[in-house]
Protein backbone atom coordinates (compact mmCIF):
# COMPACT_ATOMS: atom_id res chain seq x y z
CA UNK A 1 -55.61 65.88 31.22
CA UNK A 2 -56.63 63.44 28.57
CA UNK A 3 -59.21 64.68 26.51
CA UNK A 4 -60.70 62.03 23.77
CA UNK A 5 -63.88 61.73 22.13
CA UNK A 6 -64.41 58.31 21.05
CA UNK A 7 -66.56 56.81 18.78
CA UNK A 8 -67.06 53.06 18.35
CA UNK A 9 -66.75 52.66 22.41
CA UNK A 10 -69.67 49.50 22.72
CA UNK A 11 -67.32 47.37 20.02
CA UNK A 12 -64.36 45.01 19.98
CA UNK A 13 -61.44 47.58 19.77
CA UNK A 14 -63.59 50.27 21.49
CA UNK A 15 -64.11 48.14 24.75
CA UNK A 16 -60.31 47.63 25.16
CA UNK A 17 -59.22 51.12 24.68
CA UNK A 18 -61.75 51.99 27.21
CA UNK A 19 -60.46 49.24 29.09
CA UNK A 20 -56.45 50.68 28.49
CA UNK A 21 -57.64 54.38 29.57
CA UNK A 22 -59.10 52.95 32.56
CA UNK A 23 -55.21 52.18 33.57
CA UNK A 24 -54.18 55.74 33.75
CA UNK A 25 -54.20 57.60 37.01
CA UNK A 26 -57.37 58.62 38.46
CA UNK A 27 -58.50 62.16 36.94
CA UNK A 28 -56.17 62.35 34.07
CA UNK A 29 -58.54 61.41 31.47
CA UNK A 30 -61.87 62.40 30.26
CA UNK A 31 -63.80 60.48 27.76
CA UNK A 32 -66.76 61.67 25.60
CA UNK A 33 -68.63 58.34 24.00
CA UNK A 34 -70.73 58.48 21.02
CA UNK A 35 -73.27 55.37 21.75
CA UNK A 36 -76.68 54.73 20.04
CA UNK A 37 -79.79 55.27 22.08
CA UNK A 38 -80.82 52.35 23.65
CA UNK A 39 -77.10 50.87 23.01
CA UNK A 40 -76.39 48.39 26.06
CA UNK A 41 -73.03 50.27 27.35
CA UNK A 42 -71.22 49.94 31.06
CA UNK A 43 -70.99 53.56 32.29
CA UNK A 44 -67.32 54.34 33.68
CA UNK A 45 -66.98 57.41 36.02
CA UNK A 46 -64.44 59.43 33.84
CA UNK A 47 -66.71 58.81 30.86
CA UNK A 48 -69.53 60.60 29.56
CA UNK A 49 -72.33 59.36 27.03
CA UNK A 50 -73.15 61.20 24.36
CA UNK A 51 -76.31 59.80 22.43
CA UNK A 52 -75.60 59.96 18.68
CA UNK A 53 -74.92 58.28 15.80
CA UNK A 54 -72.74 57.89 12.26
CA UNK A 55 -73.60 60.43 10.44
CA UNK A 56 -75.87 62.23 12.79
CA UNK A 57 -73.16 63.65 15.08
CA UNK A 58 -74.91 65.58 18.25
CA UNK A 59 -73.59 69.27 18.62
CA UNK A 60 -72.18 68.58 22.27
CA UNK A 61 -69.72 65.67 21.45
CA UNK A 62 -66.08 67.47 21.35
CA UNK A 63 -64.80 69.44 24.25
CA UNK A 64 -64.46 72.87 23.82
CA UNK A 65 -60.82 72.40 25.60
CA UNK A 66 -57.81 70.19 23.71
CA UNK A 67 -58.62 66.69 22.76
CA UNK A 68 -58.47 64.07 20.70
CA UNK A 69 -61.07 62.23 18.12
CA UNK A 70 -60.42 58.29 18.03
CA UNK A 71 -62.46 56.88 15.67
CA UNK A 72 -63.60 53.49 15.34
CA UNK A 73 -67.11 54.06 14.75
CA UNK A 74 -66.76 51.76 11.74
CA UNK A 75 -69.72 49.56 9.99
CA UNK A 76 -67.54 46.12 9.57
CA UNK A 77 -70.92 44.15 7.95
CA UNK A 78 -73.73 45.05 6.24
CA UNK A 79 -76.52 42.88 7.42
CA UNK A 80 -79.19 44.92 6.19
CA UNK A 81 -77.67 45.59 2.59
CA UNK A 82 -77.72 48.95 3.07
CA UNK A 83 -74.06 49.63 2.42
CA UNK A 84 -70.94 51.21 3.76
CA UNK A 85 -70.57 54.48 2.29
CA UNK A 86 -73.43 56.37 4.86
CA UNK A 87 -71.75 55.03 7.68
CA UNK A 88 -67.97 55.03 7.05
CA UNK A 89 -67.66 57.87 4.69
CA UNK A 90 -70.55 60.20 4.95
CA UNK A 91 -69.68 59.45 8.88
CA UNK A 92 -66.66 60.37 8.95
CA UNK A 93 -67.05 63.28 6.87
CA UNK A 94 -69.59 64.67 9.31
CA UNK A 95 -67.35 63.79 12.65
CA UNK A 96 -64.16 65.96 10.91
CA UNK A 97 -66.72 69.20 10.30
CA UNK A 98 -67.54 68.88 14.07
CA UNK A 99 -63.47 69.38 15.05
CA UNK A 100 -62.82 71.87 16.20
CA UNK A 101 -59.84 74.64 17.01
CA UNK A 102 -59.18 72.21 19.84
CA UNK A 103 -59.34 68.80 18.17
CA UNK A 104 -55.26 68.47 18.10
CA UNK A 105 -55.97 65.47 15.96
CA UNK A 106 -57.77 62.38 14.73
CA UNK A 107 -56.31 58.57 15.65
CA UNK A 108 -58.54 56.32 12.98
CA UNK A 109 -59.21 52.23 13.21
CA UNK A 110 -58.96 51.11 9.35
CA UNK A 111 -57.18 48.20 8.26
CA UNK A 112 -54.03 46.41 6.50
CA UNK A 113 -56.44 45.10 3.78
CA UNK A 114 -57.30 47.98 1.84
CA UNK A 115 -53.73 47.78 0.26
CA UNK A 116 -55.66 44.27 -1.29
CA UNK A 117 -56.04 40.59 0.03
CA UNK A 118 -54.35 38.77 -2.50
CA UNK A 119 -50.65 37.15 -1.23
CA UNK A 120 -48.66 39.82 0.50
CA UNK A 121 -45.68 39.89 2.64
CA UNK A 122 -44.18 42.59 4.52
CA UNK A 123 -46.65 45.55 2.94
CA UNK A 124 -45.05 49.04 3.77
CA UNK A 125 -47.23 51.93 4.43
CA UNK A 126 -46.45 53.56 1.50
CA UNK A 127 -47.55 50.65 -0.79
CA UNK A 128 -50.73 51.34 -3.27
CA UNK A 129 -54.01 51.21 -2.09
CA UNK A 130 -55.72 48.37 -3.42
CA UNK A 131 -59.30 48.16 -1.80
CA UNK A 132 -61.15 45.15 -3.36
CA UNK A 133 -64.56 45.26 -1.05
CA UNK A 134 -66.95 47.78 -0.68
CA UNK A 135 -65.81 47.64 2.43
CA UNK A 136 -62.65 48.07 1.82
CA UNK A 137 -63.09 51.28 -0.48
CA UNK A 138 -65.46 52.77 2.64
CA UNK A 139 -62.53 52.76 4.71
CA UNK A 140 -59.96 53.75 2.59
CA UNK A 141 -62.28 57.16 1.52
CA UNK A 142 -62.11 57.45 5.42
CA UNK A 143 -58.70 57.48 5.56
CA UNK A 144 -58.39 60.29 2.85
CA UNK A 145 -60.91 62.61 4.21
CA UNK A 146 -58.67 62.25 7.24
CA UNK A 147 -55.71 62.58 6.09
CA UNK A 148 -56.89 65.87 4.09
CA UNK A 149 -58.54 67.34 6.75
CA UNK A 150 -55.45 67.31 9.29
CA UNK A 151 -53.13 68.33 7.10
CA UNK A 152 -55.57 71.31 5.67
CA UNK A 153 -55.51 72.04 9.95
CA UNK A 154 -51.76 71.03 10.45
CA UNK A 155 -52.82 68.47 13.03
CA UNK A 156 -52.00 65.17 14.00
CA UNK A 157 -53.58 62.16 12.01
CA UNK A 158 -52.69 58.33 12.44
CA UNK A 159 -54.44 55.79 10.21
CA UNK A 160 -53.99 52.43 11.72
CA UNK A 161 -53.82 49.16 10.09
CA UNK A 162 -53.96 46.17 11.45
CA UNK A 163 -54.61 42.94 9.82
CA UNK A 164 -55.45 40.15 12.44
CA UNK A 165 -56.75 41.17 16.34
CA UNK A 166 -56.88 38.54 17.84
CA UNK A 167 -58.66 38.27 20.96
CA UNK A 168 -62.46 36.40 22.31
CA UNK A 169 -64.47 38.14 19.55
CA UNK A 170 -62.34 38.00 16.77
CA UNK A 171 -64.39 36.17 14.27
CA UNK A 172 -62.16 36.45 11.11
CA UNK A 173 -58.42 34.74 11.60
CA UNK A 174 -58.51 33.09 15.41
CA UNK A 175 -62.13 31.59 15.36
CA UNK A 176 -61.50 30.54 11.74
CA UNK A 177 -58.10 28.57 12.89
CA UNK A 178 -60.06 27.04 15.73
CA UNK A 179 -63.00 25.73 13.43
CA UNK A 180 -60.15 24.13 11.27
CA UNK A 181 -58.17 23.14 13.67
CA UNK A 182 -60.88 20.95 15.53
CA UNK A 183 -61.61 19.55 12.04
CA UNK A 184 -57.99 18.65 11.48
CA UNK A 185 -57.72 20.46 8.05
CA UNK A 186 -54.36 22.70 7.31
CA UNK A 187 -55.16 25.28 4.20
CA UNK A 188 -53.01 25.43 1.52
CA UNK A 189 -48.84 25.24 2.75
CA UNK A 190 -49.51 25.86 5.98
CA UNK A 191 -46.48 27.94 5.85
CA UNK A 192 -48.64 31.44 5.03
CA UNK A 193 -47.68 34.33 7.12
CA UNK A 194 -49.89 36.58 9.16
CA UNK A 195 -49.38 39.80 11.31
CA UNK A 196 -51.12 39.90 14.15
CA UNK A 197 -51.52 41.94 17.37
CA UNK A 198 -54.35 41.18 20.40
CA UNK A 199 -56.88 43.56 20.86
CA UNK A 200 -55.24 44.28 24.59
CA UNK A 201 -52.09 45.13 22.63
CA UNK A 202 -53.64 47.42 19.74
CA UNK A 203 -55.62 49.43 22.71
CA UNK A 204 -52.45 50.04 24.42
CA UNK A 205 -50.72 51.47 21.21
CA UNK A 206 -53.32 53.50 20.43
CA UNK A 207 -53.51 54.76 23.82
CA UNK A 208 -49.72 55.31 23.83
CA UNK A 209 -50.54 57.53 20.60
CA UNK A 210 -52.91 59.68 22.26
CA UNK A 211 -50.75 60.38 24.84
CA UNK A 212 -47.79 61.19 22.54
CA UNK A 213 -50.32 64.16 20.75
CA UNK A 214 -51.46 65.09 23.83
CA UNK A 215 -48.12 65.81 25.28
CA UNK A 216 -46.65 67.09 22.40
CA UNK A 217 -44.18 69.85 22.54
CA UNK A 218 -45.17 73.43 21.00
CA UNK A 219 -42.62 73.02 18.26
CA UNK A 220 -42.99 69.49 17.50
CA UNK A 221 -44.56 69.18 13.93
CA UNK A 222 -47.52 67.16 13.68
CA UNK A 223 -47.28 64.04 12.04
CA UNK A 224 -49.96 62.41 9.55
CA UNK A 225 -49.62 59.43 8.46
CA UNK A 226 -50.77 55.36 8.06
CA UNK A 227 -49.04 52.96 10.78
CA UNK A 228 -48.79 49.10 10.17
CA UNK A 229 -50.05 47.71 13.92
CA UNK A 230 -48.66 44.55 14.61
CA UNK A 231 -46.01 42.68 16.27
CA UNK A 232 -42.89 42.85 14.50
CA UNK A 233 -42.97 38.75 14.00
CA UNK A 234 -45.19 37.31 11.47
CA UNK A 235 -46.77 33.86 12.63
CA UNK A 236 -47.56 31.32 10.23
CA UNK A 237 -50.75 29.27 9.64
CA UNK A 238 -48.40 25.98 10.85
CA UNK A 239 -47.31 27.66 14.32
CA UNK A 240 -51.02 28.62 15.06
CA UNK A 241 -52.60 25.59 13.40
CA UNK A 242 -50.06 23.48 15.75
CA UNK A 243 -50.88 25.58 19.04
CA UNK A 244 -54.43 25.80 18.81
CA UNK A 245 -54.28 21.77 18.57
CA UNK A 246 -51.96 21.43 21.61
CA UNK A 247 -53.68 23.70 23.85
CA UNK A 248 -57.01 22.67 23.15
CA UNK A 249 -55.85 18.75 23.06
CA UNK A 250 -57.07 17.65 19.71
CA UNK A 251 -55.46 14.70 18.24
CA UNK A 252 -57.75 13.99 15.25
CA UNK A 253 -55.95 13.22 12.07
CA UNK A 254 -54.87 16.01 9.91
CA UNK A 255 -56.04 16.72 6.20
CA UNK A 256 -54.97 19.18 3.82
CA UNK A 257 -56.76 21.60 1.97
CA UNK A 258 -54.81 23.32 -0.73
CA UNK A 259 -55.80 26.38 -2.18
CA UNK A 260 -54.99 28.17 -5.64
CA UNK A 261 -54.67 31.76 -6.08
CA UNK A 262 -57.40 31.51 -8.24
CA UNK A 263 -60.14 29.79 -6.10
CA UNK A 264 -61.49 32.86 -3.88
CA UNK A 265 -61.76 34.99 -6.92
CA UNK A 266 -63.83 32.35 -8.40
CA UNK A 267 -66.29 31.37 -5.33
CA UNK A 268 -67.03 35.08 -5.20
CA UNK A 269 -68.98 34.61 -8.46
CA UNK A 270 -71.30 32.51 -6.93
CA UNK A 271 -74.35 35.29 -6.18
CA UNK A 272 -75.05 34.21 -2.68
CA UNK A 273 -74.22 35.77 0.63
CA UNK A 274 -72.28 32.59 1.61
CA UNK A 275 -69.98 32.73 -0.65
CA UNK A 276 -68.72 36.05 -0.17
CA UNK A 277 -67.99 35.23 2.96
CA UNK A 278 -66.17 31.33 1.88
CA UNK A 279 -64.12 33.64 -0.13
CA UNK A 280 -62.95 36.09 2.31
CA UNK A 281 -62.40 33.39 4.80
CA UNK A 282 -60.28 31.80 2.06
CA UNK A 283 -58.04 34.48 1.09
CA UNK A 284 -57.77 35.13 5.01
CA UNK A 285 -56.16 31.94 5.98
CA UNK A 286 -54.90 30.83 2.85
CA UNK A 287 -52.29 33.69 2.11
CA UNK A 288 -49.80 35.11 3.40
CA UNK A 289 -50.39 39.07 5.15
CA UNK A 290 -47.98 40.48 7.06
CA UNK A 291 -46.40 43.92 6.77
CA UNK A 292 -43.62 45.74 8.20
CA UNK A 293 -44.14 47.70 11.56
CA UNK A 294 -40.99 49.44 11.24
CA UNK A 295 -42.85 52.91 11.30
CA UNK A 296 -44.55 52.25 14.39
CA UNK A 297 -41.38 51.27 16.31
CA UNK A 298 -39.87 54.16 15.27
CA UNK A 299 -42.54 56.15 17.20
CA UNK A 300 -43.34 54.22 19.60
CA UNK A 301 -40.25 52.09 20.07
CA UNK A 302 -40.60 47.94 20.26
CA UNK A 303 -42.08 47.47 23.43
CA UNK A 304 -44.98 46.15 22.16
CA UNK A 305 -44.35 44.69 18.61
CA UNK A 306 -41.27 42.61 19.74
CA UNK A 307 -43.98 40.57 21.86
CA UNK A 308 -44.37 36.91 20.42
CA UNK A 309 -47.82 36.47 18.82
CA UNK A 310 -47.92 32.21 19.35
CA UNK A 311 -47.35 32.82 22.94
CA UNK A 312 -50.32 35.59 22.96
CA UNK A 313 -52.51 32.88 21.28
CA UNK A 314 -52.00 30.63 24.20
CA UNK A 315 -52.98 33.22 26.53
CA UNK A 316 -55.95 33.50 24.96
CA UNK A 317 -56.83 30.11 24.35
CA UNK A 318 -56.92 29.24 27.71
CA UNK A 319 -59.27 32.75 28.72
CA UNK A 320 -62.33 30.67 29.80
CA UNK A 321 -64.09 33.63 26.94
CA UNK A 322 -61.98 32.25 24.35
């Protein structure tokens, strides 16, 4: 039996590892879901709501047999102004003193871009942490308090980073590429490099995770550690630019928009919400971010980060949700 408390279960990433653990033979996994009250959320039969939220974590949420905490409970904007810190930190603080002697271990959701969104190619795990956002530093405080607290309990801790899912929500890197691409304007080169992985993809590898802790053998070491998720080749802005066009038939002339190193750095001066968000959009599309993924093959082998990204873009493009 699967055991896996799961936080973050009504979002993006949440939805699609419910969606992956649905795939698994019929009473061989048992979910426990921390949702908001009154949070709109599609009951499955082998899971079981628990009403709570970041940092108020309800008494009954882990199982008092083995499981695993995969957490993705994670405040991504901060409409309200209120910050980051209550949610990702503070919450995830308060979720690790709730383990207990049964948690074998904590799978996490951060993100490639705490090691900094400047230009970047082929980022290793072990690189510095640069975290540039408030954002940014939330999640990377998560990440220590995770890392810490497995190791203090010899357990098993994977910090995930992604840079681009891609998938009918994604509303940073594929819905950005569509607005320009319908526009006919190609940022900077056009031959900036991204990592990418769908959101069907990253679900499966985190599911694949939870199976490899959960079937662990006795004398097997734990491992802790941050894992690059992506497929192993970077895609450029041209080969997704290009697609996008094809599939979706536009034929509009094409403009270019180059951008300096300097010019997101600047725009962020500008004290106005908007321009935060020009900026990150900027930096996003403009450089290059891709990383190496040779740590995750080694766990998990290459079946799914020798996939090719420009023929998952397709796929998606022509999803009637896309």
């Amino acid at each position: 039996m699967l055991r896996v408390v799961l936080t973050g279960a009504t979002g993006y990433v949440g939805q699609a590892i419910l969606d992956q653990l649905a795939m698994l033979p019929a009473g061989t996994v048992a979910v426990r879901a921390l949702v908001k009250k009154d949070k709109a959320f599609s009951a499955r039969d082998f899971v079981e709501v628990v009403e709570g939220n970041l940092p108020d974590i309800p008494d009954n949420l882990f199982f008092e047999e083995p499981h695993l905490l995969i957490h993705f409970g994670i405040k991504q904007v901060d409409f309200l102004k209120t910050g980051f810190y209550e949610t990702n930190v503070l919450g995830t603080h308060n979720l690790l003193s709730k383990c207990n002697a049964n948690t074998l271990g904590v799978i996490y959701g951060s993100t490639l871009s705490i090691q900094g969104n400047s230009s970047n190619k082929r980022v290793l795990e072990s690189e510095l942490v640069q975290p540039e956002t408030a954002l940014e530093r939330s999640r990377a405080q998560a990440e220590q308090l995770i890392t810490e607290a497995m190791s203090r309990d010899n357990k098993w801790a994977f910090c995930l980073r992604p840079r681009f899912i891609l998938g009918p929500a994604d509303s940073l890197l594929m819905q950005g590429l569509l607005w320009l691409s319908r526009f006919g304007v190609r940022v900077g080169g056009g031959e900036q490099q991204y990592s990418v992985i769908t959101v069907e993809d990253y679900a499966r590898i985190v599911v694949a995770l939870s199976l490899k802790v959960n079937s662990h053998d006795a004398t097997e070491q734990p491992v802790r550690c941050a894992l690059n998720i992506a497929y192993r080749q970077p895609v450029s802005f041209n080969q997704m630019f290009s697609a996008i066009r094809s599939e979706k038939n536009i034929t509009n002339r094409v403009k270019s928009l180059p951008i300096p190193v300097w010019l997101p750095g600047l725009i962020k001066w500008i004290p106005h919400a908007l321009a935060e968000s020009v900026a990150t959009q900027l930096q996003s599309v403009g450089f290059n971010h891709c990383c190496d993924v040779s740590a995750l093959e080694q766990l998990l082998g290459d079946d799914v980060t020798r996939l090719d990204g420009i023929e998952k873009l397709k796929v998606l493009l022509n999803d009637p949700d896309s």
